[in-house]
N, C-alpha and C. Protein backbone atom coordinates (compact mmCIF):
# COMPACT_ATOMS: atom_id res chain seq x y z
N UNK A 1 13.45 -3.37 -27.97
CA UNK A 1 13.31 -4.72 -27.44
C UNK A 1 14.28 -5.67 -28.11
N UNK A 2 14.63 -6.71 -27.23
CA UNK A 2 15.56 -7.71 -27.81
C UNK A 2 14.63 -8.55 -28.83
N UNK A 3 15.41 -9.14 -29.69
CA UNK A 3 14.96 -9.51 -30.73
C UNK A 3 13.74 -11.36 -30.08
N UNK A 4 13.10 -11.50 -30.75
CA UNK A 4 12.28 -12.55 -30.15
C UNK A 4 12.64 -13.77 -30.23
N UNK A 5 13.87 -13.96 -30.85
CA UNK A 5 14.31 -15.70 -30.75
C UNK A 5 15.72 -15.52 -29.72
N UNK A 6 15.65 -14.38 -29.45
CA UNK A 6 17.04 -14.31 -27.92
C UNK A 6 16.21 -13.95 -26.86
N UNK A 7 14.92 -14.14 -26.82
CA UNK A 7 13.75 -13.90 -25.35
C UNK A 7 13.38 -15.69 -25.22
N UNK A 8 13.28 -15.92 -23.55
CA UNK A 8 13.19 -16.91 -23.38
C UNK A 8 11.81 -17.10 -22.83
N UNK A 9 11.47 -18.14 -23.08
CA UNK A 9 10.24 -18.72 -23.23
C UNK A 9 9.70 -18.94 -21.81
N UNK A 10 8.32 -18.42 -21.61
CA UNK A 10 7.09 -17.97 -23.00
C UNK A 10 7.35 -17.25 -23.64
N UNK A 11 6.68 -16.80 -24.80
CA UNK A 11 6.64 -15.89 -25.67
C UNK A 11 6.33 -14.56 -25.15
N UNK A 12 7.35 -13.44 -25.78
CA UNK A 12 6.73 -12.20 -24.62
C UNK A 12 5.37 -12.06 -24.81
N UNK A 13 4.61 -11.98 -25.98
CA UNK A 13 3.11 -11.76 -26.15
C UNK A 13 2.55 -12.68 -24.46
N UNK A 14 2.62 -13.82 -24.33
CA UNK A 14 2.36 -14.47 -23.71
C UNK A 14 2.79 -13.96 -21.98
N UNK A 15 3.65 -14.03 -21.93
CA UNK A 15 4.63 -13.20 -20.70
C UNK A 15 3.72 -11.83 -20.23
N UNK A 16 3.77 -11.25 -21.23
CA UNK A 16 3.30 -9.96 -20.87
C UNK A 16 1.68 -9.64 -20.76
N UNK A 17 0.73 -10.75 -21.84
CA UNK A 17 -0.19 -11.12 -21.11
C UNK A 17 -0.91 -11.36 -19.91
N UNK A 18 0.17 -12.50 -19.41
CA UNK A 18 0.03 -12.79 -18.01
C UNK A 18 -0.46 -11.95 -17.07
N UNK A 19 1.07 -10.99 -17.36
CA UNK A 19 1.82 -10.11 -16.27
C UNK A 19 0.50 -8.39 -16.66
N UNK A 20 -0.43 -8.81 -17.64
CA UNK A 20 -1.54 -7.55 -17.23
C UNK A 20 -2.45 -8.52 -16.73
N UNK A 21 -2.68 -9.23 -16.64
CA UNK A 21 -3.82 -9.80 -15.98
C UNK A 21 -3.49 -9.87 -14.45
N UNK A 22 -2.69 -10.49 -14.25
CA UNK A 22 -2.22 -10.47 -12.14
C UNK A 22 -2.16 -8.94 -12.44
N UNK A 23 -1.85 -7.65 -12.70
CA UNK A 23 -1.79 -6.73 -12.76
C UNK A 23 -3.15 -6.14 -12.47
N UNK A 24 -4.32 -6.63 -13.29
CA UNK A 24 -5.57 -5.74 -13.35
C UNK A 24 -6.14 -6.90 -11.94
N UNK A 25 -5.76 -7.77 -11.65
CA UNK A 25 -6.33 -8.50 -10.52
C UNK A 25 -5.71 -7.44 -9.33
N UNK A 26 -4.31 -7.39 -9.37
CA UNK A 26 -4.13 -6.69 -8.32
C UNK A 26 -4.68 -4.93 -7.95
N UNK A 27 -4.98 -4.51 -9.17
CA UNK A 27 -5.64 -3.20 -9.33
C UNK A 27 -7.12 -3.34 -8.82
N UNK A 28 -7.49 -4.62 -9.24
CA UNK A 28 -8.91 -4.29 -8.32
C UNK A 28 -9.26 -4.74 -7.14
N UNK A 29 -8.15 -5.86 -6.67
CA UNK A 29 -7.91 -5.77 -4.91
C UNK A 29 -7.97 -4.13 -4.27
N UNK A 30 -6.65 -3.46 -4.96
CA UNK A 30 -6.01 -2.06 -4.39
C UNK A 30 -7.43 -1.44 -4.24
N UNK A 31 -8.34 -1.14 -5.33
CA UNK A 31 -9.72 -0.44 -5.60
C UNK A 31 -11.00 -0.71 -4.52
N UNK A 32 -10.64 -1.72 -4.22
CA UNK A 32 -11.56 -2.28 -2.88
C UNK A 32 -10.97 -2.13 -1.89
N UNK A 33 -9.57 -2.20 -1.35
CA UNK A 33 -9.45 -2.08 -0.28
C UNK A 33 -9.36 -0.50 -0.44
N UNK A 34 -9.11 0.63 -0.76
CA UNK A 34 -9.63 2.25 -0.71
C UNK A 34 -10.78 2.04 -0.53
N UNK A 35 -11.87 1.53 -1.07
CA UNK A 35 -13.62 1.67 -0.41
C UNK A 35 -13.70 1.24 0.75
N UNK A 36 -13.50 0.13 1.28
CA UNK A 36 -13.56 -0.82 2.63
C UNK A 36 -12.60 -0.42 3.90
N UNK A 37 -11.50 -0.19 2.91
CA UNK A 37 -10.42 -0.37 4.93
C UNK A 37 -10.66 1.18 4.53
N UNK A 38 -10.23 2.05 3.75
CA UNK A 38 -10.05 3.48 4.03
C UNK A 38 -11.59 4.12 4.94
N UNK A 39 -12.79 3.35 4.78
CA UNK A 39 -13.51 3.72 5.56
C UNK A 39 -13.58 3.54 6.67
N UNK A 40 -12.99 1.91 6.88
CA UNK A 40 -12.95 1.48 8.68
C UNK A 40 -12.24 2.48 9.28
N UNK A 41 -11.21 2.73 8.65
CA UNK A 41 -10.20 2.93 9.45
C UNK A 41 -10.64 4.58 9.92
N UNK A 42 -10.94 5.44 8.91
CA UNK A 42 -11.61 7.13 9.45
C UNK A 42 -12.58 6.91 10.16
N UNK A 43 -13.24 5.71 10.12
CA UNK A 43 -14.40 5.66 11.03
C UNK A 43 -14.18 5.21 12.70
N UNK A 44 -12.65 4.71 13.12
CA UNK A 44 -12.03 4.51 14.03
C UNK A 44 -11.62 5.33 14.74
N UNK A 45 -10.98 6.06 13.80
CA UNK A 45 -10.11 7.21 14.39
C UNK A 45 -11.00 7.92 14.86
N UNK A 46 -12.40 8.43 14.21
CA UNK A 46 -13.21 9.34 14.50
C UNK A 46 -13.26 9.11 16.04
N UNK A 47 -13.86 7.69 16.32
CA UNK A 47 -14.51 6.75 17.73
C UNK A 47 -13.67 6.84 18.47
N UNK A 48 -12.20 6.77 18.10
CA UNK A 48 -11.23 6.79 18.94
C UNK A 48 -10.97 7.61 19.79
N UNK A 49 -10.67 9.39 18.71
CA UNK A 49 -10.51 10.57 18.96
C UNK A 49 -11.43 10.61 20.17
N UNK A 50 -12.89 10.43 19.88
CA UNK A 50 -14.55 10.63 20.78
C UNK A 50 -14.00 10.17 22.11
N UNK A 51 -13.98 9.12 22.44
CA UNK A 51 -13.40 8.20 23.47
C UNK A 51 -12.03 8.74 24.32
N UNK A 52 -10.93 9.31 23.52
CA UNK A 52 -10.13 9.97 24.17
C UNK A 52 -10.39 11.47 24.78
N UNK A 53 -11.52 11.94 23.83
CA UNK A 53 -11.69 13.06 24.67
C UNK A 53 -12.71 13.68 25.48
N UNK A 54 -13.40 12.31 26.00
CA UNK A 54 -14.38 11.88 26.76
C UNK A 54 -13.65 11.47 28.28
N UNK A 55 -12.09 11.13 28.05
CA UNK A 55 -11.53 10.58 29.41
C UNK A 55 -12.21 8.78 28.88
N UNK A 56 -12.94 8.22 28.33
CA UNK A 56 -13.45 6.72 28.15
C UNK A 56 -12.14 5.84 28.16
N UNK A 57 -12.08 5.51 28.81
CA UNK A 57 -10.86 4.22 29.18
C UNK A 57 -11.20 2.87 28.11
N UNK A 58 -12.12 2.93 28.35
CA UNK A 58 -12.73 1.39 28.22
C UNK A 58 -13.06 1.69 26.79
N UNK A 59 -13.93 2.42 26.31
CA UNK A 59 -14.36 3.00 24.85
C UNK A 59 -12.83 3.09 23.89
N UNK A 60 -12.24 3.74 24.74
CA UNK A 60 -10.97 4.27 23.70
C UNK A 60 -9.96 2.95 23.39
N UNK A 61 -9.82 1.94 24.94
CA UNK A 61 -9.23 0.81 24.59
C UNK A 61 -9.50 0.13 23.10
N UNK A 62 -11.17 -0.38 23.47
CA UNK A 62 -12.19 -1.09 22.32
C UNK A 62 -11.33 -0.09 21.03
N UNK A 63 -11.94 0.68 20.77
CA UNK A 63 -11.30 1.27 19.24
C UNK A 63 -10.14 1.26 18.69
N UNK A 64 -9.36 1.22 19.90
CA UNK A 64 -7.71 0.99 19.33
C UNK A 64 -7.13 -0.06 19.38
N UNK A 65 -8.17 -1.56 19.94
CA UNK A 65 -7.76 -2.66 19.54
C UNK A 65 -8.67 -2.99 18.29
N UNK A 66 -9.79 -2.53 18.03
CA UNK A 66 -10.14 -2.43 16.90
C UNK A 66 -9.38 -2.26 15.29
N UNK A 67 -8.28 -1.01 15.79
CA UNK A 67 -7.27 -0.76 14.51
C UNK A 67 -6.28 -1.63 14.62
N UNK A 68 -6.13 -2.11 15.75
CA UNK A 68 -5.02 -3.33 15.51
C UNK A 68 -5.62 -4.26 14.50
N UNK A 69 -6.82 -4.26 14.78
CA UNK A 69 -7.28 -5.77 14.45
C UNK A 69 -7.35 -5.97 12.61
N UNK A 70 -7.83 -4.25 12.24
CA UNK A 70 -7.66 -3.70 10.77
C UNK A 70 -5.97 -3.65 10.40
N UNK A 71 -5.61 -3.19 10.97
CA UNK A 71 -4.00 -2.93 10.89
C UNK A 71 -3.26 -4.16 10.40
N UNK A 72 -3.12 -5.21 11.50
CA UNK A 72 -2.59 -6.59 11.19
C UNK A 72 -2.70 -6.79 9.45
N UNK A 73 -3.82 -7.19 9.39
CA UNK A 73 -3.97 -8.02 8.28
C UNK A 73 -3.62 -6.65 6.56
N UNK A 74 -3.86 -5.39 7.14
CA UNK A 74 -3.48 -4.82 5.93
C UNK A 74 -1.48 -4.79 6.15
N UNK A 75 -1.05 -4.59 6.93
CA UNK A 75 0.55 -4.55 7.10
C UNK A 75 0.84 -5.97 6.04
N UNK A 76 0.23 -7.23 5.94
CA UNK A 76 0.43 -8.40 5.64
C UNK A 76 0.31 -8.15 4.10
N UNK A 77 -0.89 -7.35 3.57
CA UNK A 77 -1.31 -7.54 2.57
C UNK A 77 -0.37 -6.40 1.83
N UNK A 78 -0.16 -5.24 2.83
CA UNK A 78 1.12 -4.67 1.90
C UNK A 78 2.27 -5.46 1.44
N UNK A 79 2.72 -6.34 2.07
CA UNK A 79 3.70 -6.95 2.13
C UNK A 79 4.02 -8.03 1.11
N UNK A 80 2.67 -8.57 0.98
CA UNK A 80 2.25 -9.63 -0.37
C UNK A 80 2.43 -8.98 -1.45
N UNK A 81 1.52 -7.62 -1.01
CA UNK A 81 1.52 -7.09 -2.53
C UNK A 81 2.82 -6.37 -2.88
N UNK A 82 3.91 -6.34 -1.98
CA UNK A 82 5.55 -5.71 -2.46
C UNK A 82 5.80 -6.72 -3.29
N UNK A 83 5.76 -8.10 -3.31
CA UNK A 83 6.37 -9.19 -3.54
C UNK A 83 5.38 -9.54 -4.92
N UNK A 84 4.60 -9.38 -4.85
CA UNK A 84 3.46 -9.79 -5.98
C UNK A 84 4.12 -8.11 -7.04
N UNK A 85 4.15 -7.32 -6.85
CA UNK A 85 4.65 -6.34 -7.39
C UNK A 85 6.14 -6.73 -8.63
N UNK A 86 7.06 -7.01 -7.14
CA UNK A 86 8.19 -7.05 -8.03
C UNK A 86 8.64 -8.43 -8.48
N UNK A 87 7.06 -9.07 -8.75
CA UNK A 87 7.46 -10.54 -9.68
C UNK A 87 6.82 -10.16 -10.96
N UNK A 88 5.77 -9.10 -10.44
CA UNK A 88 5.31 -8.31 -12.23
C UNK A 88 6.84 -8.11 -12.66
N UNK A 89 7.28 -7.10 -11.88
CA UNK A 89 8.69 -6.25 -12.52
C UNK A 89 9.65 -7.27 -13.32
N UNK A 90 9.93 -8.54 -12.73
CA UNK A 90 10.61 -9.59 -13.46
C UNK A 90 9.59 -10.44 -14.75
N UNK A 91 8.61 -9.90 -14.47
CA UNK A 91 7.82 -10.75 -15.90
C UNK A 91 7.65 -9.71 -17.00
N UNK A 92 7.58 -8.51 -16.72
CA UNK A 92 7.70 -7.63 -17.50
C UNK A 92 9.19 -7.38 -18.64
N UNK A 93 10.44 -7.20 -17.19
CA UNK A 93 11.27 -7.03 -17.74
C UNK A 93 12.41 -8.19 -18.21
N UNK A 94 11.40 -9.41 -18.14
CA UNK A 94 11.64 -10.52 -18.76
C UNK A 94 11.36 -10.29 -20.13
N UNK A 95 10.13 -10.37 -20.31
CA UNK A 95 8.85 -10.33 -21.74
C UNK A 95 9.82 -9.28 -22.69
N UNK A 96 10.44 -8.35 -22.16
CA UNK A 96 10.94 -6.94 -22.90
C UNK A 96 12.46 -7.06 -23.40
N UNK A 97 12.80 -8.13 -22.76
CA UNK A 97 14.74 -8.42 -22.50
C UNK A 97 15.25 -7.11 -21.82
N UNK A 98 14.93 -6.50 -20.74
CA UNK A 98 15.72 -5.56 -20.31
C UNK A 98 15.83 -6.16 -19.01
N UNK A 99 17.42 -6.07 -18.58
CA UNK A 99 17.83 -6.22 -16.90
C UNK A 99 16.98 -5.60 -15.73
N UNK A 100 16.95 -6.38 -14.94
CA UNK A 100 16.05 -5.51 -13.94
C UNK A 100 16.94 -4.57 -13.26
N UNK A 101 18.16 -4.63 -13.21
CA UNK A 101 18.95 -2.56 -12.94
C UNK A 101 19.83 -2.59 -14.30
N UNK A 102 19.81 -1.22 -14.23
CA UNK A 102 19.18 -0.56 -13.55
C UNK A 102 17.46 -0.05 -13.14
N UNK A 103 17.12 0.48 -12.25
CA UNK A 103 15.99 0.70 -12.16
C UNK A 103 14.89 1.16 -13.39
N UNK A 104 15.57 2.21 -13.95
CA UNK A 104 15.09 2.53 -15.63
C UNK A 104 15.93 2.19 -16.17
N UNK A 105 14.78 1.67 -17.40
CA UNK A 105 15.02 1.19 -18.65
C UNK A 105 14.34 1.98 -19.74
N UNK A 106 15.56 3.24 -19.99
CA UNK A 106 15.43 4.09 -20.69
C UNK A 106 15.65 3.91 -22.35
N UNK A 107 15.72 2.63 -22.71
CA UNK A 107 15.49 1.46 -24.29
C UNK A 107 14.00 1.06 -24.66
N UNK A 108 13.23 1.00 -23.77
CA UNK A 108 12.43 0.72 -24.05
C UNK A 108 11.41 2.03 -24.83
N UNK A 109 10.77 1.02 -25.68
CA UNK A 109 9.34 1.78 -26.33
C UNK A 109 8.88 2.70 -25.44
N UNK A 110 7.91 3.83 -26.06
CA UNK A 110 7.66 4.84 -25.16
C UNK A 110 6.19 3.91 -23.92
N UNK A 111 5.21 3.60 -24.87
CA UNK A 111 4.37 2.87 -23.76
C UNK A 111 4.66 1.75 -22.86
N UNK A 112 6.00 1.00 -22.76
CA UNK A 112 6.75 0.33 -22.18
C UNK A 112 7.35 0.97 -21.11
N UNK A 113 8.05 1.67 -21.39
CA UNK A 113 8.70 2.90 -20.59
C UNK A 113 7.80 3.48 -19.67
N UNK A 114 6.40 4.08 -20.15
CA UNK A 114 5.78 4.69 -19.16
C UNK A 114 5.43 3.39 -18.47
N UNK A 115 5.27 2.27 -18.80
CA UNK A 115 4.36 1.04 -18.02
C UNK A 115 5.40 0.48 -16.83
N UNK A 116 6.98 0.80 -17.10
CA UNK A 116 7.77 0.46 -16.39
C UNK A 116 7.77 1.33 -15.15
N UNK A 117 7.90 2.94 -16.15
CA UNK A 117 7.66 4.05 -14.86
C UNK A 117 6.66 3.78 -13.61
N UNK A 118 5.72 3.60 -14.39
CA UNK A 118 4.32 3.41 -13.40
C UNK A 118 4.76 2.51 -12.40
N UNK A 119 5.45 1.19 -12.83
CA UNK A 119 5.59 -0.12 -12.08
C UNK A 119 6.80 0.69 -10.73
N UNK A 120 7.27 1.14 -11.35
CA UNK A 120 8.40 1.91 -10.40
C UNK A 120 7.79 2.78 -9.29
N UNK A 121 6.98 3.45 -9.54
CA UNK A 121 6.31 4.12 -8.95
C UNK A 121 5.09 3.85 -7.71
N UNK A 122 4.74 2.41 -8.49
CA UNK A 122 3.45 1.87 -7.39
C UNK A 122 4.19 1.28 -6.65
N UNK A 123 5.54 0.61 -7.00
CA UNK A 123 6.48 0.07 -5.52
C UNK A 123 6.97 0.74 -4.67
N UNK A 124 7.28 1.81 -5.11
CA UNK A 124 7.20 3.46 -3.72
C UNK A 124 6.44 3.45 -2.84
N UNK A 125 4.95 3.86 -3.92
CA UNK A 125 3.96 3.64 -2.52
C UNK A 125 3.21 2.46 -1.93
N UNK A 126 4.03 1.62 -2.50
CA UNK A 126 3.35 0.38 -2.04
C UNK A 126 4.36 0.09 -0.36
N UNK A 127 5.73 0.74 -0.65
CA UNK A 127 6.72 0.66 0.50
C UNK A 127 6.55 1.63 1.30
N UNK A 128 6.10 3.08 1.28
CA UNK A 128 5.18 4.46 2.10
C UNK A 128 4.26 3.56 2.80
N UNK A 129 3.24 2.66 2.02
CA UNK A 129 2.29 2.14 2.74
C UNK A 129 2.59 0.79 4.14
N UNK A 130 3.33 0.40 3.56
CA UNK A 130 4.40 -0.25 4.57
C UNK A 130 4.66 0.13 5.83
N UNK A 131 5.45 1.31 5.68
CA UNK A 131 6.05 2.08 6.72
C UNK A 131 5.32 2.93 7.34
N UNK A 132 4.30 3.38 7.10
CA UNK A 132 3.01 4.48 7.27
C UNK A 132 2.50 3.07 8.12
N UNK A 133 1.95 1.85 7.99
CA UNK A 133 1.14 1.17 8.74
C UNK A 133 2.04 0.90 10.03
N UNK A 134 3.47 0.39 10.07
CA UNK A 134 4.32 0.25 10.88
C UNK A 134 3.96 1.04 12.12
N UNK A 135 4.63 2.32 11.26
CA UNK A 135 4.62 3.71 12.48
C UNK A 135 2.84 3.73 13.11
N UNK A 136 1.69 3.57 12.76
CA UNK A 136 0.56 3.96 13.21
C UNK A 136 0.47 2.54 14.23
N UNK A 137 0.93 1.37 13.36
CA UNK A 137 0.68 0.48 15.02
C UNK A 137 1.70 0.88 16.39
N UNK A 138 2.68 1.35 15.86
CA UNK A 138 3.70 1.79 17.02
C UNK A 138 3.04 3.18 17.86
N UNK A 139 2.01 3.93 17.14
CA UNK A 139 1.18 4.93 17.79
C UNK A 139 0.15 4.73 18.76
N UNK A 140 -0.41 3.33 18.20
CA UNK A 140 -1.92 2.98 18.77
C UNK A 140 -1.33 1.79 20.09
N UNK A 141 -0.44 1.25 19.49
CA UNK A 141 0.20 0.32 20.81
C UNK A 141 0.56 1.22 21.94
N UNK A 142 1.42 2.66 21.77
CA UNK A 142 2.20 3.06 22.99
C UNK A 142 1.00 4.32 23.42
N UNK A 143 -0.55 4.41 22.41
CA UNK A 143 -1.73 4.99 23.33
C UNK A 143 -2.17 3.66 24.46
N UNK A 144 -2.23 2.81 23.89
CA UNK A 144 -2.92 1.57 24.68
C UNK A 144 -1.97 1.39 25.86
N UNK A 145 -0.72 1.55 25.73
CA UNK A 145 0.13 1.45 27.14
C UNK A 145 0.05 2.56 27.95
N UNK A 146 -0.36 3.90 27.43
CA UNK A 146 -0.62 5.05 28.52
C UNK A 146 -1.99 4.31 29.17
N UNK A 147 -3.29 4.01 28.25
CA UNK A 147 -4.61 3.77 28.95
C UNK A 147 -4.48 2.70 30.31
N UNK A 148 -3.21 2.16 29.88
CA UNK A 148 -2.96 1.07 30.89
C UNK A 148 -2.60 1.77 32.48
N UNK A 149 -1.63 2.95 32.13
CA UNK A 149 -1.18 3.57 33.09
C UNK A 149 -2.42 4.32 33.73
N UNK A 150 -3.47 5.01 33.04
CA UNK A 150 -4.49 5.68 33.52
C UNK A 150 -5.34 4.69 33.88
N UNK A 151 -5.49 3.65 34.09
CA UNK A 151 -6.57 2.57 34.62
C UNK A 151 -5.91 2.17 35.63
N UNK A 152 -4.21 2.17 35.56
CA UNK A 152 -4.04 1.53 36.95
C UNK A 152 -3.85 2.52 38.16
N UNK A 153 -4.54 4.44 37.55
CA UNK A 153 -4.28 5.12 39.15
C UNK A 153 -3.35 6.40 38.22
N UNK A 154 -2.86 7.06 37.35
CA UNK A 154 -1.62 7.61 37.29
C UNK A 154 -1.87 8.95 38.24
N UNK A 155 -0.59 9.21 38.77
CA UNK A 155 -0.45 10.33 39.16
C UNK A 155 -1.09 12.19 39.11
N UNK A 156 -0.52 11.40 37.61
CA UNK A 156 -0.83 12.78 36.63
C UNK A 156 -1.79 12.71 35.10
N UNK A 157 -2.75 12.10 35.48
CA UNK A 157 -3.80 11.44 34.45
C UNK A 157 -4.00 13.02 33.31
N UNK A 158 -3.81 13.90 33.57
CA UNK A 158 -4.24 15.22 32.31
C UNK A 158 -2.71 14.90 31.52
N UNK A 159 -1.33 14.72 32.01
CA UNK A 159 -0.58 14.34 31.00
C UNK A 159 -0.83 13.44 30.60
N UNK A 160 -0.94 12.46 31.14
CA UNK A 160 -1.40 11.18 30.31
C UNK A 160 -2.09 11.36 29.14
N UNK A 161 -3.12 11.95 29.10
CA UNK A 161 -4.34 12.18 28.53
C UNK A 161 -3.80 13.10 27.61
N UNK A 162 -3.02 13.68 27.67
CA UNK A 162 -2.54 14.63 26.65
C UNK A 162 -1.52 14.14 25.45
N UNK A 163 -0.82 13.16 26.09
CA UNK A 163 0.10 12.30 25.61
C UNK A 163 -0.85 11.23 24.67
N UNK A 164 -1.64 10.71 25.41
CA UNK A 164 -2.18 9.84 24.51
C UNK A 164 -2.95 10.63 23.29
N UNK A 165 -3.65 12.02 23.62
CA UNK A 165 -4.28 12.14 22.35
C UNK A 165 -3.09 12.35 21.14
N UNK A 166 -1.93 13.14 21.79
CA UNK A 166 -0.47 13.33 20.39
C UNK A 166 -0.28 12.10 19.77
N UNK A 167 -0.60 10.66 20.67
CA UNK A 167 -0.45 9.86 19.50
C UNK A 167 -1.57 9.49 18.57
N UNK A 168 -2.71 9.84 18.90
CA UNK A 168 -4.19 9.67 18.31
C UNK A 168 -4.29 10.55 17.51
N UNK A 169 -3.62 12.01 17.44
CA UNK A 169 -3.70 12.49 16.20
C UNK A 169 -2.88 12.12 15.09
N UNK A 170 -1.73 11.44 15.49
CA UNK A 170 -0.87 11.27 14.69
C UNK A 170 -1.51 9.88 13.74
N UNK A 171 -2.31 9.19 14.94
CA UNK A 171 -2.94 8.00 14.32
C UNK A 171 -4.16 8.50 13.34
N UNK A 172 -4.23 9.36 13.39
CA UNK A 172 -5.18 10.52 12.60
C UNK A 172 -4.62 10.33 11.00
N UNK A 173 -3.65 11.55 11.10
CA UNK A 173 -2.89 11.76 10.46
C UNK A 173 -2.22 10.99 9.43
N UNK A 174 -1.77 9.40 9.59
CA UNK A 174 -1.60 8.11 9.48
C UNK A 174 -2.28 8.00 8.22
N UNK A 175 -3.58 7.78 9.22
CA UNK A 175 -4.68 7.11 8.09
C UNK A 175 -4.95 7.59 6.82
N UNK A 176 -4.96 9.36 7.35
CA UNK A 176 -5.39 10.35 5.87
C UNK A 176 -3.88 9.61 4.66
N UNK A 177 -2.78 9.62 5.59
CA UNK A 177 -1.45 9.42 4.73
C UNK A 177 -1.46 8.06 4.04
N UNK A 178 -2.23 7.12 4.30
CA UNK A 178 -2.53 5.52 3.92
C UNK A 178 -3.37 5.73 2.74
N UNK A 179 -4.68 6.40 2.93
CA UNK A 179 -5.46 6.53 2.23
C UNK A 179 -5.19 7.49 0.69
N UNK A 180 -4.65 8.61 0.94
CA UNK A 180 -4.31 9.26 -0.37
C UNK A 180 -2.91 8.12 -1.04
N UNK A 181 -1.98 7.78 0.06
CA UNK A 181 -1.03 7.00 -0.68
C UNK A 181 -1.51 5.84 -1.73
N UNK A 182 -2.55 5.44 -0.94
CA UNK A 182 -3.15 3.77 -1.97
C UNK A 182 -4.20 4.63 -2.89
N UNK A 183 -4.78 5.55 -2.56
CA UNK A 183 -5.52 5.80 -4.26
C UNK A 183 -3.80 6.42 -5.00
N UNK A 184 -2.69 6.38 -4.39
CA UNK A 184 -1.84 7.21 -5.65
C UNK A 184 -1.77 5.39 -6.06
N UNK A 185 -1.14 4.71 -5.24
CA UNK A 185 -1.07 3.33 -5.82
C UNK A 185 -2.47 2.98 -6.82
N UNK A 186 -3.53 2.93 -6.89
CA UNK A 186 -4.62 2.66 -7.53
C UNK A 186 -4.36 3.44 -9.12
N UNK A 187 -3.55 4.54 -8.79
CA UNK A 187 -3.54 4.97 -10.48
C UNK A 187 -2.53 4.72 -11.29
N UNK A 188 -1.33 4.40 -10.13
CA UNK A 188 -0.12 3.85 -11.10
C UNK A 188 -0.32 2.43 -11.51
N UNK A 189 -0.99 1.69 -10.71
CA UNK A 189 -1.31 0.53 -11.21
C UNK A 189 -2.63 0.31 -12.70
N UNK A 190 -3.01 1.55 -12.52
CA UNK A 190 -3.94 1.20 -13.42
C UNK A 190 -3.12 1.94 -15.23
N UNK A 191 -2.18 2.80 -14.50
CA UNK A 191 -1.30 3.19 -15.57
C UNK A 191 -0.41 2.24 -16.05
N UNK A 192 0.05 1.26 -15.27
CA UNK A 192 0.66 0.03 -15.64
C UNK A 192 -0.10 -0.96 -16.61
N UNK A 193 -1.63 -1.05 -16.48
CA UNK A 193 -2.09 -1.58 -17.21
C UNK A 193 -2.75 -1.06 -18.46
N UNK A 194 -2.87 0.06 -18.39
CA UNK A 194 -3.32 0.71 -19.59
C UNK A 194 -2.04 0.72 -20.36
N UNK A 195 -0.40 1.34 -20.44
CA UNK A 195 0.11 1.53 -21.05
C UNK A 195 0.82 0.35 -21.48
N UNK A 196 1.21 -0.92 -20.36
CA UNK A 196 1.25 -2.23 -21.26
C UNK A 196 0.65 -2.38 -22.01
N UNK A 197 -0.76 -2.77 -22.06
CA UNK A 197 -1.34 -3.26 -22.86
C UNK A 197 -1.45 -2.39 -24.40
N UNK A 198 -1.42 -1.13 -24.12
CA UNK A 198 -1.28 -0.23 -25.64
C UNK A 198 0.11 -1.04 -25.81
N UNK A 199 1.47 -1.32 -25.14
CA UNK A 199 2.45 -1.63 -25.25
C UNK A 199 2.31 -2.58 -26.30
N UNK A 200 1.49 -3.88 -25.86
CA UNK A 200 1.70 -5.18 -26.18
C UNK A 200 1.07 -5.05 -27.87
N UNK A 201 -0.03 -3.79 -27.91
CA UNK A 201 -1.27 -4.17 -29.26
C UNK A 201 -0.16 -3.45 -30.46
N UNK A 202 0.95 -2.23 -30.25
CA UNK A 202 1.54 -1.75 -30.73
C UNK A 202 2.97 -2.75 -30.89
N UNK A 203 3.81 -3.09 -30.03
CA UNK A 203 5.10 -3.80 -30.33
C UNK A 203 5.31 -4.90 -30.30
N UNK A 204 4.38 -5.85 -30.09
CA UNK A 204 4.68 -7.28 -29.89
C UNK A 204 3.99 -7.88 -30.76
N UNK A 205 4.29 -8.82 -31.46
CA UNK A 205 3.33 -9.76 -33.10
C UNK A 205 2.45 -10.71 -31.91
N UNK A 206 1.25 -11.10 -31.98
CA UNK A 206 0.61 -11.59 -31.63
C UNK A 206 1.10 -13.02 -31.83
């Protein structure tokens, strides 16, 4: 670490304080939304799947504007939390005097280092989770435009129907990929805060 009268103020003790506290706040947002949305959302797909392979027009619509309606607001909250992420990364690698690139900062203390790793790591899947929600509304939107075609008469309603379930599994598929991704996010974040904070009790003077 750079020496403490060439670190600019706050004090890193102080800095890095902070930056575990919005840290363990954001760890126990992440921890609730795995209990809450990871259940809506398998519990959708289930209704969904039911509904599509019932022929239910009307049933299958309801459920897949349903995941829009879940969808929206988590796409948003990934998005906060990219940005809430990499203002830790600048308070961290403020508090420490290391540049933010390169990406590692292979100077730092070992529990620093892993706390950086971690931080590196939950912005991966914090950006998987991103792109994973993207692609599943682009699944559930272009099922909802086949149901449109099968309500207004189609021709050939068993392709239809076949077509729409390939994107319903995929919207399947999705979810399982959302859900293991944010418990991996739930442990790097919580590795971020465990190994700062050994960080801070070991290298920084109170």
């Amino acid at each position: 670490m750079a020496a403490a009268g060439n670190l600019p103020h706050p004090s890193p003790a102080t800095l890095l304080n902070a930056m575990l506290d919005e840290s363990a706040s954001l760890d126990d947002r992440n921890a609730q939304w795995t209990e809450e949305a990871a259940r809506e959302l398998r519990n959708i797909a289930v209704a969904v799947r039911a509904n599509a392979q019932a022929r239910n027009v009307a049933g299958a619509r309801a459920e897949l504007t349903s995941t829009v309606q879940h969808l929206t607001p988590l796409l948003c909250h990934f998005m906060s939390e990219g940005v809430q992420m990499r203002k830790l990364r600048r308070m961290f690698r403020t508090a420490v005097g290391a540049p933010m690139v390169p990406a590692a900062a292979p100077d730092l203390p070992p529990f620093f280092r892993v706390g950086d790793q971690c931080m590196s790591q939950a912005e991966i899947s914090n950006g998987i989770l991103r792109n994973t929600s993207e692609s599943m509304s682009g699944r559930v939107n272009a099922a909802l435009t086949l149901l449109d075609v099968v309500e207004a008469g189609a021709t050939n309603p068993d392709e239809v129907w076949g077509t729409v379930n390939e994107h319903l599994e995929e919207v399947t598929t999705y979810t399982e990929m959302m859900v293991a991704q944010h418990t991996a996010l739930v442990l790097h974040m919580r590795c971020v805060v465990m190994s700062i904070a050994a960080g801070v009790r070991l290298y920084v003077p109170a």
